[in-house]
PDB file of N, CA and C in Angstrom:
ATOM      1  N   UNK A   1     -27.234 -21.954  -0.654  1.00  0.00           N
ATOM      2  CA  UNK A   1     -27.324 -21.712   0.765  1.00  0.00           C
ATOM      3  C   UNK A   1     -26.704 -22.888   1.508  1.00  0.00           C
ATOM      4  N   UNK A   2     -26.156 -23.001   2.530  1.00  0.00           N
ATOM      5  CA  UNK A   2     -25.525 -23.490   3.593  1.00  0.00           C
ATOM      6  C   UNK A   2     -26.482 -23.712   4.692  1.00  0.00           C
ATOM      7  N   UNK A   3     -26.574 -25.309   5.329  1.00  0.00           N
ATOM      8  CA  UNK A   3     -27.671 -25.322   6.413  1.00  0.00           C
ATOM      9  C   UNK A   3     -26.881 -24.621   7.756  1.00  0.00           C
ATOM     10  N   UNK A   4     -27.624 -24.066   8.000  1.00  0.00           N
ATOM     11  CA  UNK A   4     -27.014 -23.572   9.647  1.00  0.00           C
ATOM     12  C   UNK A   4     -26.598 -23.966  10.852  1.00  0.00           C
ATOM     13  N   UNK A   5     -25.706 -23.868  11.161  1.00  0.00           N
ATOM     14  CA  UNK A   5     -24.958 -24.942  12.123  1.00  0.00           C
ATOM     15  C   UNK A   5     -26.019 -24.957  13.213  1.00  0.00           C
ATOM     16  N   UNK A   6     -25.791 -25.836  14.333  1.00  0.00           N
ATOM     17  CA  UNK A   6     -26.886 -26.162  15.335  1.00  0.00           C
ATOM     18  C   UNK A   6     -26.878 -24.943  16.178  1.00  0.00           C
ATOM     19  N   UNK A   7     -25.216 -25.131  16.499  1.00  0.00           N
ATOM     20  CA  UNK A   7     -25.098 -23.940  17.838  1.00  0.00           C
ATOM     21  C   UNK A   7     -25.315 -22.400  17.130  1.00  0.00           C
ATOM     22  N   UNK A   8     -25.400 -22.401  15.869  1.00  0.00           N
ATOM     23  CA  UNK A   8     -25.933 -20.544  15.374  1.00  0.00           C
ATOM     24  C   UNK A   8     -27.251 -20.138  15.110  1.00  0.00           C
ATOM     25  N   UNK A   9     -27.467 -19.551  16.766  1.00  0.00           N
ATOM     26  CA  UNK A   9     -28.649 -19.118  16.879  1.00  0.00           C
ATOM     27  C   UNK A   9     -29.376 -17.941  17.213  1.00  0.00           C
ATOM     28  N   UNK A  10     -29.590 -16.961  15.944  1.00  0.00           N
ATOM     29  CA  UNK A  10     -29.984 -15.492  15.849  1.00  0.00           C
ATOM     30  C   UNK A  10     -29.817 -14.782  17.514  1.00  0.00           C
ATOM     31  N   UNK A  11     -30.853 -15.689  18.258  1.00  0.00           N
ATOM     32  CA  UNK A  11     -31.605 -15.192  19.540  1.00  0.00           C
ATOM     33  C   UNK A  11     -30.083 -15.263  20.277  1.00  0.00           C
ATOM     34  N   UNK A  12     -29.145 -15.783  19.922  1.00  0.00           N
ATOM     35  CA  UNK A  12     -27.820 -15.494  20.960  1.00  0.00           C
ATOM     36  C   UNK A  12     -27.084 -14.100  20.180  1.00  0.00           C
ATOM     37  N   UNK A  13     -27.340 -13.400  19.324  1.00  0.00           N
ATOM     38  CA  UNK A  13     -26.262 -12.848  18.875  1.00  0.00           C
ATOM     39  C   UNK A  13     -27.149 -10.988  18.967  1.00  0.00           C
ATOM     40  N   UNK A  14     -26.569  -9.883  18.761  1.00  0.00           N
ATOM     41  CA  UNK A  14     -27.411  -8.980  18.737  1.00  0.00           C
ATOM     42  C   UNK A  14     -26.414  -8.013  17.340  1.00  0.00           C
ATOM     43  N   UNK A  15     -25.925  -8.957  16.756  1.00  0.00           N
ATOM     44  CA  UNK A  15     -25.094  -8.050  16.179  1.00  0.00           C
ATOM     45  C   UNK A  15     -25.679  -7.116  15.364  1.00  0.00           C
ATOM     46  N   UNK A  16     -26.628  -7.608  14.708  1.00  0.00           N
ATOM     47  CA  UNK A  16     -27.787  -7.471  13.768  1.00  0.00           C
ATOM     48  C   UNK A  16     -27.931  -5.736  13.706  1.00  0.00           C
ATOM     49  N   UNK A  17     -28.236  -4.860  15.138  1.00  0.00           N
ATOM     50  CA  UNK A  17     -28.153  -3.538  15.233  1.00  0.00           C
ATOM     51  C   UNK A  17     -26.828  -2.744  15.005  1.00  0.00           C
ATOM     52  N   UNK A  18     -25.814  -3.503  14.638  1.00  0.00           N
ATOM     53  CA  UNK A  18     -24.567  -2.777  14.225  1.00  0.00           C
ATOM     54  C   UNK A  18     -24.570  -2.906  12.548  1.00  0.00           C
ATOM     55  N   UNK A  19     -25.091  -3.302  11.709  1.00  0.00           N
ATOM     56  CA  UNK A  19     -24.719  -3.529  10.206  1.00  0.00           C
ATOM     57  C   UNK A  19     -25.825  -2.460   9.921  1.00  0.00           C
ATOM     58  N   UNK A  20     -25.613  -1.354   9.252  1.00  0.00           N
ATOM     59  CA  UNK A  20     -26.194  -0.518   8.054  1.00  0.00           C
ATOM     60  C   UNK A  20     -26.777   0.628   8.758  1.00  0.00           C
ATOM     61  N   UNK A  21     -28.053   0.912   9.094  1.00  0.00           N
ATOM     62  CA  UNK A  21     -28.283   2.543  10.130  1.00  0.00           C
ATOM     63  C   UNK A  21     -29.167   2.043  10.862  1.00  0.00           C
ATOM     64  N   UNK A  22     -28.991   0.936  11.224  1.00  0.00           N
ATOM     65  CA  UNK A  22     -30.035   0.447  12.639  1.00  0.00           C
ATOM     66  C   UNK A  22     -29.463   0.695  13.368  1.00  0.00           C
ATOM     67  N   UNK A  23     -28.375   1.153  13.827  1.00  0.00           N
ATOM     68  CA  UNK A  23     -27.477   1.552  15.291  1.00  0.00           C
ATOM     69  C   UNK A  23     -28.053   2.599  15.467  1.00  0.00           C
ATOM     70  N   UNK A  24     -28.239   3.865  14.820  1.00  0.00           N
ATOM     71  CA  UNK A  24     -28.314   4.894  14.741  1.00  0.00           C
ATOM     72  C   UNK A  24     -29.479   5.181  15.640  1.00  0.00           C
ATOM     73  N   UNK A  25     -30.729   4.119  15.240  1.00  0.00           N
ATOM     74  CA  UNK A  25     -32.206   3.784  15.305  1.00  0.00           C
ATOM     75  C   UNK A  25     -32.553   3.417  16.663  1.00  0.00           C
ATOM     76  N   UNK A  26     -31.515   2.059  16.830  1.00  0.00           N
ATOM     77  CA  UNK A  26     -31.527   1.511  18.603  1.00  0.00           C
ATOM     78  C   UNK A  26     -31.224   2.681  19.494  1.00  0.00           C
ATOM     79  N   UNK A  27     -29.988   3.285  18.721  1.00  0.00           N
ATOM     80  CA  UNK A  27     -29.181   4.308  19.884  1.00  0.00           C
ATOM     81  C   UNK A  27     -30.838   5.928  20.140  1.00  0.00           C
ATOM     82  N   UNK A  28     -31.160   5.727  19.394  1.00  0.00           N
ATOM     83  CA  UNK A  28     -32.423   6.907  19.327  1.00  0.00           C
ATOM     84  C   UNK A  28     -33.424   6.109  20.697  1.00  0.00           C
ATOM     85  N   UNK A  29     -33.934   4.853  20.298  1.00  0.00           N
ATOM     86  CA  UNK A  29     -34.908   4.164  21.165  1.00  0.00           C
ATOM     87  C   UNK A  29     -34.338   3.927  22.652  1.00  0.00           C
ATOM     88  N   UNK A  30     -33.274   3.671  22.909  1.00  0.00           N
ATOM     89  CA  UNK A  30     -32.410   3.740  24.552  1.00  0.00           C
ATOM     90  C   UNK A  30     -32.106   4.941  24.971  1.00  0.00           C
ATOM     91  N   UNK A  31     -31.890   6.178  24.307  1.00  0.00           N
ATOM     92  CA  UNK A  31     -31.254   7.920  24.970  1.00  0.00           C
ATOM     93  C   UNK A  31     -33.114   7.938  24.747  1.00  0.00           C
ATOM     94  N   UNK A  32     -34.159   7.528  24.426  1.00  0.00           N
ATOM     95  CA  UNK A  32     -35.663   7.726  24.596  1.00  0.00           C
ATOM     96  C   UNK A  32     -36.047   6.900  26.362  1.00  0.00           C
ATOM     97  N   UNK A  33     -35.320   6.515  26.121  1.00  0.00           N
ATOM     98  CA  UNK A  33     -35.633   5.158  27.936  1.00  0.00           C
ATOM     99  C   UNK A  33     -34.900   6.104  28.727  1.00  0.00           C
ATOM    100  N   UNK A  34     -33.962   6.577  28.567  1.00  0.00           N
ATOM    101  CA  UNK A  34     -33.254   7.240  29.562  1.00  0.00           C
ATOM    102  C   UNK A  34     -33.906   8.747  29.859  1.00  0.00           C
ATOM    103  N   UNK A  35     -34.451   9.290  28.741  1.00  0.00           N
ATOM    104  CA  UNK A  35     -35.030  10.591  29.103  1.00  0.00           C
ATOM    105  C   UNK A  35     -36.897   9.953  29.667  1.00  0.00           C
ATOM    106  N   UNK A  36     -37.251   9.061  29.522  1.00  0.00           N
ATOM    107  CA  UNK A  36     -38.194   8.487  29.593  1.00  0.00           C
ATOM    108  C   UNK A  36     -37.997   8.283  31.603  1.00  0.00           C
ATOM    109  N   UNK A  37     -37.006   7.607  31.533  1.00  0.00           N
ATOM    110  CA  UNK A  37     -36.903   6.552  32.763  1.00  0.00           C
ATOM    111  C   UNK A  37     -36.722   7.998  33.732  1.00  0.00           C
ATOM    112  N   UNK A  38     -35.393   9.289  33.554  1.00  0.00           N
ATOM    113  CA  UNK A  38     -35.441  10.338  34.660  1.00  0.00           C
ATOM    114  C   UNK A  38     -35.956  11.676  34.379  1.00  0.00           C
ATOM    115  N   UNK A  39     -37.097  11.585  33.119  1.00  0.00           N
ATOM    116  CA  UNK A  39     -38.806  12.532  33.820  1.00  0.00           C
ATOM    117  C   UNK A  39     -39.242  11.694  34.520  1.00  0.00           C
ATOM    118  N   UNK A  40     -39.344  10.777  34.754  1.00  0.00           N
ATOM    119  CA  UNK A  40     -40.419   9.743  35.461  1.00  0.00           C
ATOM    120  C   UNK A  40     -40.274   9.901  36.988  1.00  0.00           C
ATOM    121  N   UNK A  41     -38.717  10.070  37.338  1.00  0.00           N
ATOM    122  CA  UNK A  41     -38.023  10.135  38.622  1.00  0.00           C
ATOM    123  C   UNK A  41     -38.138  11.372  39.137  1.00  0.00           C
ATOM    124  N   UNK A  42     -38.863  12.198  38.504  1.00  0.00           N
ATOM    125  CA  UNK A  42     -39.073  13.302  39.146  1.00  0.00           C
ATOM    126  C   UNK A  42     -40.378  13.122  40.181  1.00  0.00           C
ATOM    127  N   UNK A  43     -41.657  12.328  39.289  1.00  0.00           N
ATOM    128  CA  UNK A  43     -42.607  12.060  40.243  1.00  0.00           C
ATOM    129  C   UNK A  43     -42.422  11.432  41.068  1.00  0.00           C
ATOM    130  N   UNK A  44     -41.172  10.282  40.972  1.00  0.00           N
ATOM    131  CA  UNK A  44     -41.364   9.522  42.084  1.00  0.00           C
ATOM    132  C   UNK A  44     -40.657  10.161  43.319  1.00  0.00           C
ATOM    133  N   UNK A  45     -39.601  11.228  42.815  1.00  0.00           N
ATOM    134  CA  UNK A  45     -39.089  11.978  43.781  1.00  0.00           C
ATOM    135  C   UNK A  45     -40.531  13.344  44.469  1.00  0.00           C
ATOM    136  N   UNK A  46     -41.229  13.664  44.164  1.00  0.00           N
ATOM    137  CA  UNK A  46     -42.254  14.786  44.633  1.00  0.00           C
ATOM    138  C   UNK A  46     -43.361  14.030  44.641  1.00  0.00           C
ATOM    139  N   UNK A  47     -43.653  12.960  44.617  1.00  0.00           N
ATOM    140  CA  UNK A  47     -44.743  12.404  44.390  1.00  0.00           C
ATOM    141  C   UNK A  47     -45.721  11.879  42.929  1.00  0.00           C
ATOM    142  N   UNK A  48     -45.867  10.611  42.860  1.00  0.00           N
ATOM    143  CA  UNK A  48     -46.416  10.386  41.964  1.00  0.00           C
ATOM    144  C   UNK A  48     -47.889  10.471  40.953  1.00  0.00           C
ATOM    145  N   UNK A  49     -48.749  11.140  42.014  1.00  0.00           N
ATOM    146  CA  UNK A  49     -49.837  12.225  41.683  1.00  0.00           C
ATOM    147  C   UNK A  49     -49.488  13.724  41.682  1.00  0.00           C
ATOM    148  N   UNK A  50     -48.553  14.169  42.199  1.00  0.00           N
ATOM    149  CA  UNK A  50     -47.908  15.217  42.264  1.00  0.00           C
ATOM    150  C   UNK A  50     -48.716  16.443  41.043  1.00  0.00           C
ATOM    151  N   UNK A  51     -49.819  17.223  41.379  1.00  0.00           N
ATOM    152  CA  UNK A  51     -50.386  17.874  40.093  1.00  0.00           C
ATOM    153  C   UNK A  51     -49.265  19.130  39.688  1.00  0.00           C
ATOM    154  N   UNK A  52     -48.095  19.487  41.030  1.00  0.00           N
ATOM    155  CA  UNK A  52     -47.258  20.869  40.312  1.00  0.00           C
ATOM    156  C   UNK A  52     -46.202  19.701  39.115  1.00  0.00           C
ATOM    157  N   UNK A  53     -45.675  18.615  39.430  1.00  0.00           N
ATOM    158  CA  UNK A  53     -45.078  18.239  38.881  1.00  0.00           C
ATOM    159  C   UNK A  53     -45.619  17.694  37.343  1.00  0.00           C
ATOM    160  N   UNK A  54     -47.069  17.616  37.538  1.00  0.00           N
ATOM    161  CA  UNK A  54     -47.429  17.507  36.002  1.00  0.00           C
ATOM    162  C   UNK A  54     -47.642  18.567  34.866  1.00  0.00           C
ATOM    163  N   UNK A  55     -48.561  19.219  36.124  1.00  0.00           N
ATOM    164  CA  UNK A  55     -48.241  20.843  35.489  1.00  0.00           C
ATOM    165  C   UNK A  55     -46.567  20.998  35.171  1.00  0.00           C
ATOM    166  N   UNK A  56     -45.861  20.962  35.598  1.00  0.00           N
ATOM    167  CA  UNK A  56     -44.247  21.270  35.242  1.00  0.00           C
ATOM    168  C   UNK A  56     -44.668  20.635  34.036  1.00  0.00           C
ATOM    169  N   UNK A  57     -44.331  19.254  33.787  1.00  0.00           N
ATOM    170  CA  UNK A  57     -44.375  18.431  32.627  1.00  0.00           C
ATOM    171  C   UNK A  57     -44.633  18.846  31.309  1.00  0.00           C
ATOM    172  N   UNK A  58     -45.984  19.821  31.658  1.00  0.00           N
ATOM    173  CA  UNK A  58     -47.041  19.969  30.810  1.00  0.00           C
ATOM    174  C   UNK A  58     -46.922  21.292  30.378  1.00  0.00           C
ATOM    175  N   UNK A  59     -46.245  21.912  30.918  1.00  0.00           N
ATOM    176  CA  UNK A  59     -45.949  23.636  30.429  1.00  0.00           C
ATOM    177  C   UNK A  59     -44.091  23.756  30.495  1.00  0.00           C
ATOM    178  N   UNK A  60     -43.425  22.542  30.869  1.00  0.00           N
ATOM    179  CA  UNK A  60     -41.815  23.050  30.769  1.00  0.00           C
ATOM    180  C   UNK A  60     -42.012  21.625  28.814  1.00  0.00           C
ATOM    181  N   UNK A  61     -42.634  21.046  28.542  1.00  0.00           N
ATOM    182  CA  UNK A  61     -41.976  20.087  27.957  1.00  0.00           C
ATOM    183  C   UNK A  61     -43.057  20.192  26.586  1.00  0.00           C
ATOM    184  N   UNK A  62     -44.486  19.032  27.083  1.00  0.00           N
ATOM    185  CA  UNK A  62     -45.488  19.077  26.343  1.00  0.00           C
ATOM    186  C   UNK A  62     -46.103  20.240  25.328  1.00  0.00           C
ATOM    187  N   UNK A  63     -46.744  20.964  26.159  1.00  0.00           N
ATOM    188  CA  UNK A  63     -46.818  22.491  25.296  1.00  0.00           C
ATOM    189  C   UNK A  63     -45.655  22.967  24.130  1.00  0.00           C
ATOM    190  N   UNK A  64     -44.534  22.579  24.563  1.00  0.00           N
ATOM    191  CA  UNK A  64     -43.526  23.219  24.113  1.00  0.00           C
ATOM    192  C   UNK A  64     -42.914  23.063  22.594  1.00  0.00           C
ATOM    193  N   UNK A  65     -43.575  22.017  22.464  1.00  0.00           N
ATOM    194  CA  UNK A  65     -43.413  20.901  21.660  1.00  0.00           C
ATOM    195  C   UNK A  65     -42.183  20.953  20.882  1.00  0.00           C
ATOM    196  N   UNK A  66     -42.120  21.455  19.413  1.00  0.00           N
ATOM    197  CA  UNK A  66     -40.977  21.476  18.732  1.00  0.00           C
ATOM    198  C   UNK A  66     -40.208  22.700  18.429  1.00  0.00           C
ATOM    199  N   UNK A  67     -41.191  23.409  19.737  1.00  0.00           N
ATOM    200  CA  UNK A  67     -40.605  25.067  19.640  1.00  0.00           C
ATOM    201  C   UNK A  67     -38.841  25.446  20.021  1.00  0.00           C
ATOM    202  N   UNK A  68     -38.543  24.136  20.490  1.00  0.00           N
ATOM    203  CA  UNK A  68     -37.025  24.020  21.578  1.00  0.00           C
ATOM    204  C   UNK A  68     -36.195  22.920  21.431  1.00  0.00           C
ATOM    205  N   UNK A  69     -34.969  22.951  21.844  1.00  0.00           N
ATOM    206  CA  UNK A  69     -34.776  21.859  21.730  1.00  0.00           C
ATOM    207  C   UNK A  69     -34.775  20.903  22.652  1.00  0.00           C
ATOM    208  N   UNK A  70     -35.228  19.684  22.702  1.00  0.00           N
ATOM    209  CA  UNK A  70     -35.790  18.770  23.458  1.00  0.00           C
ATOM    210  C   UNK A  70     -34.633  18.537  24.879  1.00  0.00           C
ATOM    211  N   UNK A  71     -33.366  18.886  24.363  1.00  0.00           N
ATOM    212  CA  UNK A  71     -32.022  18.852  26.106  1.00  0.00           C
ATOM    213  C   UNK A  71     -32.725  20.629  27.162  1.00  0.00           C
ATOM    214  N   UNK A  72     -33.097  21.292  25.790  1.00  0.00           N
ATOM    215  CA  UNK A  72     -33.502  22.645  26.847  1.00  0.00           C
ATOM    216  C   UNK A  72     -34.739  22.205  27.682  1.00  0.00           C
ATOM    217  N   UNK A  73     -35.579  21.914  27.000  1.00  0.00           N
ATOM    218  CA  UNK A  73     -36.856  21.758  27.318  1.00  0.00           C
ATOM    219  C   UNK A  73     -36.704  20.561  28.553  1.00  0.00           C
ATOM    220  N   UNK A  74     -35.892  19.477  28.192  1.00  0.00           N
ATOM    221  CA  UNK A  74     -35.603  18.822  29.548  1.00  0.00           C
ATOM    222  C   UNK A  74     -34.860  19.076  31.008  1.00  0.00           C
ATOM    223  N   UNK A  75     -34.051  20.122  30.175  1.00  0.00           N
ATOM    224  CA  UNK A  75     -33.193  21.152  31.593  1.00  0.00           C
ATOM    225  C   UNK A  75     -34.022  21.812  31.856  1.00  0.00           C
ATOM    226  N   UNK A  76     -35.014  22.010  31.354  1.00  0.00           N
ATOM    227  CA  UNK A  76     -36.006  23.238  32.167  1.00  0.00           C
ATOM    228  C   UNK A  76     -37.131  22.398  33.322  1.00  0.00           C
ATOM    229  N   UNK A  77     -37.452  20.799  32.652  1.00  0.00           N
ATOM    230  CA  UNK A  77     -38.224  20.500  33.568  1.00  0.00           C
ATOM    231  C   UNK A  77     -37.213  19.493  35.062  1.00  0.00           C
ATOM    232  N   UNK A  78     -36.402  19.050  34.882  1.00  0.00           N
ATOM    233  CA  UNK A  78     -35.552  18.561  36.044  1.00  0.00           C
ATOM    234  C   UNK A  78     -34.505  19.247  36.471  1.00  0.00           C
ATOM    235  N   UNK A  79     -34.149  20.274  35.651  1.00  0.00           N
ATOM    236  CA  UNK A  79     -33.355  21.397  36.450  1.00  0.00           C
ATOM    237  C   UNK A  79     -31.929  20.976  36.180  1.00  0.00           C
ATOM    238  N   UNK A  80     -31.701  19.891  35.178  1.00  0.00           N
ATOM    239  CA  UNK A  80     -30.404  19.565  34.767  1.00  0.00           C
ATOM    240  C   UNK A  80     -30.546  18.472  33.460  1.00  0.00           C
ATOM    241  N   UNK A  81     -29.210  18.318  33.016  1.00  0.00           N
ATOM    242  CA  UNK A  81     -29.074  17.537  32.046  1.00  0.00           C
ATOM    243  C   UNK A  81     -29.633  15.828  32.350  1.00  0.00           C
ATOM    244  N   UNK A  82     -29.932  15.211  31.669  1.00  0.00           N
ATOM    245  CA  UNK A  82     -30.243  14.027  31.791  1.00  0.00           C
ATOM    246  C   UNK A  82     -28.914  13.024  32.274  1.00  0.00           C
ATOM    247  N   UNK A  83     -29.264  11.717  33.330  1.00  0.00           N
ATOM    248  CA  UNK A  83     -28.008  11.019  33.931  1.00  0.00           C
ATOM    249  C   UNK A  83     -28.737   9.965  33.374  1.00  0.00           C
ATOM    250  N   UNK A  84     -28.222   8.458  33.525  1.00  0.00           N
ATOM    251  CA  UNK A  84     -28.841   7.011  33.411  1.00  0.00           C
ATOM    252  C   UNK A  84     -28.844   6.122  34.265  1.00  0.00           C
ATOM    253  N   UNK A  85     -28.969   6.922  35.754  1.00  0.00           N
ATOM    254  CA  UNK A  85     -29.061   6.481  36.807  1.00  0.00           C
ATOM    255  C   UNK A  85     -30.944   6.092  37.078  1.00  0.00           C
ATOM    256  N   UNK A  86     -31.495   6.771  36.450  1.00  0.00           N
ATOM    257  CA  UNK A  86     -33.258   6.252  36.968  1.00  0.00           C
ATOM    258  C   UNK A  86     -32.942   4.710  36.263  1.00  0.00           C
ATOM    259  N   UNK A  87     -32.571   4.996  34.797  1.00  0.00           N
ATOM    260  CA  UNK A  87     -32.740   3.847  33.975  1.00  0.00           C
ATOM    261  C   UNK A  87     -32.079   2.795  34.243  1.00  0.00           C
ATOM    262  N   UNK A  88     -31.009   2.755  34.800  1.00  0.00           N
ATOM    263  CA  UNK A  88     -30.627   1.751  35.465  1.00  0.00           C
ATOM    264  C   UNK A  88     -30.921   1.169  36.651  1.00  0.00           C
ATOM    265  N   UNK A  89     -31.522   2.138  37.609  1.00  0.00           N
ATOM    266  CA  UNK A  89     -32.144   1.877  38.717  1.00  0.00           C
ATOM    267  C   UNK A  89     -34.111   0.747  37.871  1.00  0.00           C
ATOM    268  N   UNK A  90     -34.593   1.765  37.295  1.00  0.00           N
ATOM    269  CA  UNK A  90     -35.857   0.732  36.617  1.00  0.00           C
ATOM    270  C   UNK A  90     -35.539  -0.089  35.980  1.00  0.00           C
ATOM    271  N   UNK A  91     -34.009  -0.585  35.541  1.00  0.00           N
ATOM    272  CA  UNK A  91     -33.888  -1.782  34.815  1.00  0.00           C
ATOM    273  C   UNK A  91     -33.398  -2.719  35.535  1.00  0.00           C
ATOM    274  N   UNK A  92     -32.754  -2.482  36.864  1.00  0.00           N
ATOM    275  CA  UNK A  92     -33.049  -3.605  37.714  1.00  0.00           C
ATOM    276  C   UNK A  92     -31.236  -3.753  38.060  1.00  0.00           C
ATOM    277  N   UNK A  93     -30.292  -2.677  37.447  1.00  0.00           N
ATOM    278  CA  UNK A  93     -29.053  -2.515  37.212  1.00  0.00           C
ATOM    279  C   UNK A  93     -28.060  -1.707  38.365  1.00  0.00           C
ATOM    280  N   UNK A  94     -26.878  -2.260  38.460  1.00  0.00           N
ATOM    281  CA  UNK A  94     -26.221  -1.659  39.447  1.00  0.00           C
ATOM    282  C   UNK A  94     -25.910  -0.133  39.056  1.00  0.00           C
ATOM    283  N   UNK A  95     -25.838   0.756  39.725  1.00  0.00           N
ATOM    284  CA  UNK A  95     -25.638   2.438  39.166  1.00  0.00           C
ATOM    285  C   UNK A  95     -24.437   2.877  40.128  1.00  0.00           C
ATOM    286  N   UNK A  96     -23.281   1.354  40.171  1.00  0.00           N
ATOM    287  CA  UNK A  96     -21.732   1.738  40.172  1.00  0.00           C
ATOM    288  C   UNK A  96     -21.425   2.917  38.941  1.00  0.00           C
ATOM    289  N   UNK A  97     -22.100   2.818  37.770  1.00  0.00           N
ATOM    290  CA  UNK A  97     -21.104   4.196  37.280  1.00  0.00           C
ATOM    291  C   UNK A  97     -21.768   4.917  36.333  1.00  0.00           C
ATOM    292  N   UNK A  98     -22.125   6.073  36.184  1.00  0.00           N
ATOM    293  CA  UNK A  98     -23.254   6.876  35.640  1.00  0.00           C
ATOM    294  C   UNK A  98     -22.233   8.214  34.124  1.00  0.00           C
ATOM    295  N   UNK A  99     -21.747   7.443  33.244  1.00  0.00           N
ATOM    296  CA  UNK A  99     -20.937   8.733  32.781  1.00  0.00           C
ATOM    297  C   UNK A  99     -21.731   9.923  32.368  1.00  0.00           C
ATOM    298  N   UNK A 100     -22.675   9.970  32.688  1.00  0.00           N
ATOM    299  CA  UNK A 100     -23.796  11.506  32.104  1.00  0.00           C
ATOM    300  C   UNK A 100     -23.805  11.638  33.682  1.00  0.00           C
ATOM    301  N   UNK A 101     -23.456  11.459  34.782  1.00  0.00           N
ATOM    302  CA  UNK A 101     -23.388  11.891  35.868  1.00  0.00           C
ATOM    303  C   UNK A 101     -22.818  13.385  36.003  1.00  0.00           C
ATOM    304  N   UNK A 102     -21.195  13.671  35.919  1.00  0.00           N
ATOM    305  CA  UNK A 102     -20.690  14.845  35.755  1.00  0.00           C
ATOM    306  C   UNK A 102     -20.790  15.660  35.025  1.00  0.00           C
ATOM    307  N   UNK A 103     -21.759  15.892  34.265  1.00  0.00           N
ATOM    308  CA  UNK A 103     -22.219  16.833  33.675  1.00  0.00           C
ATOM    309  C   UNK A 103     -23.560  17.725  34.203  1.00  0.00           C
ATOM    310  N   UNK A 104     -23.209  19.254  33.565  1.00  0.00           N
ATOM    311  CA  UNK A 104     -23.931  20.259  34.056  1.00  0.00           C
ATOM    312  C   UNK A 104     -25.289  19.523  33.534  1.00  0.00           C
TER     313      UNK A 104
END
């Protein structure tokens, strides 16, 4: 083994999720934030106690469980495909450019 230079330091590098099928894994856990982050934007758009909007939740998604597939079941409860405009808006990010924007 080789001692490690001063300036090479894990916590600067992220390459780590590109070598072997951890990409695959990250890329699963972030398209989860994004469908995460705009259901969420629905309450905050109708209200965040909102009981039709949970009911929606709870009979377009929950119930539904693995009967569908999870893009239907999400077009059924926001009325369109998923964008990454909430998620960038809750991550604190400029939403200059949204490419899941133009889509149905």
């Amino acid at each position: 083994m080789f001692p490690v230079a001063p300036w090479n330091r894990f916590q600067h590098s992220f390459s780590h999720i590109f070598s072997g099928d951890y990409a695959a894994g990250y890329y699963r856990y972030k398209w989860a934030e994004v469908l995460a982050a705009d259901a969420f934007s629905r309450f905050e758009e109708e209200g965040l106690t909102s009981r039709a909007v949970g009911t929606a939740l709870l009979e377009q998604i929950l119930s539904r469980g693995g009967s569908c597939s999870p893009a239907v079941l999400f077009k059924s409860f926001r009325g369109r495909k998923p964008t990454l405009t909430a998620l960038l808006r809750h991550s604190g990010l400029s939403q200059s450019y949204d490419p899941l924007s133009n889509q149905e």
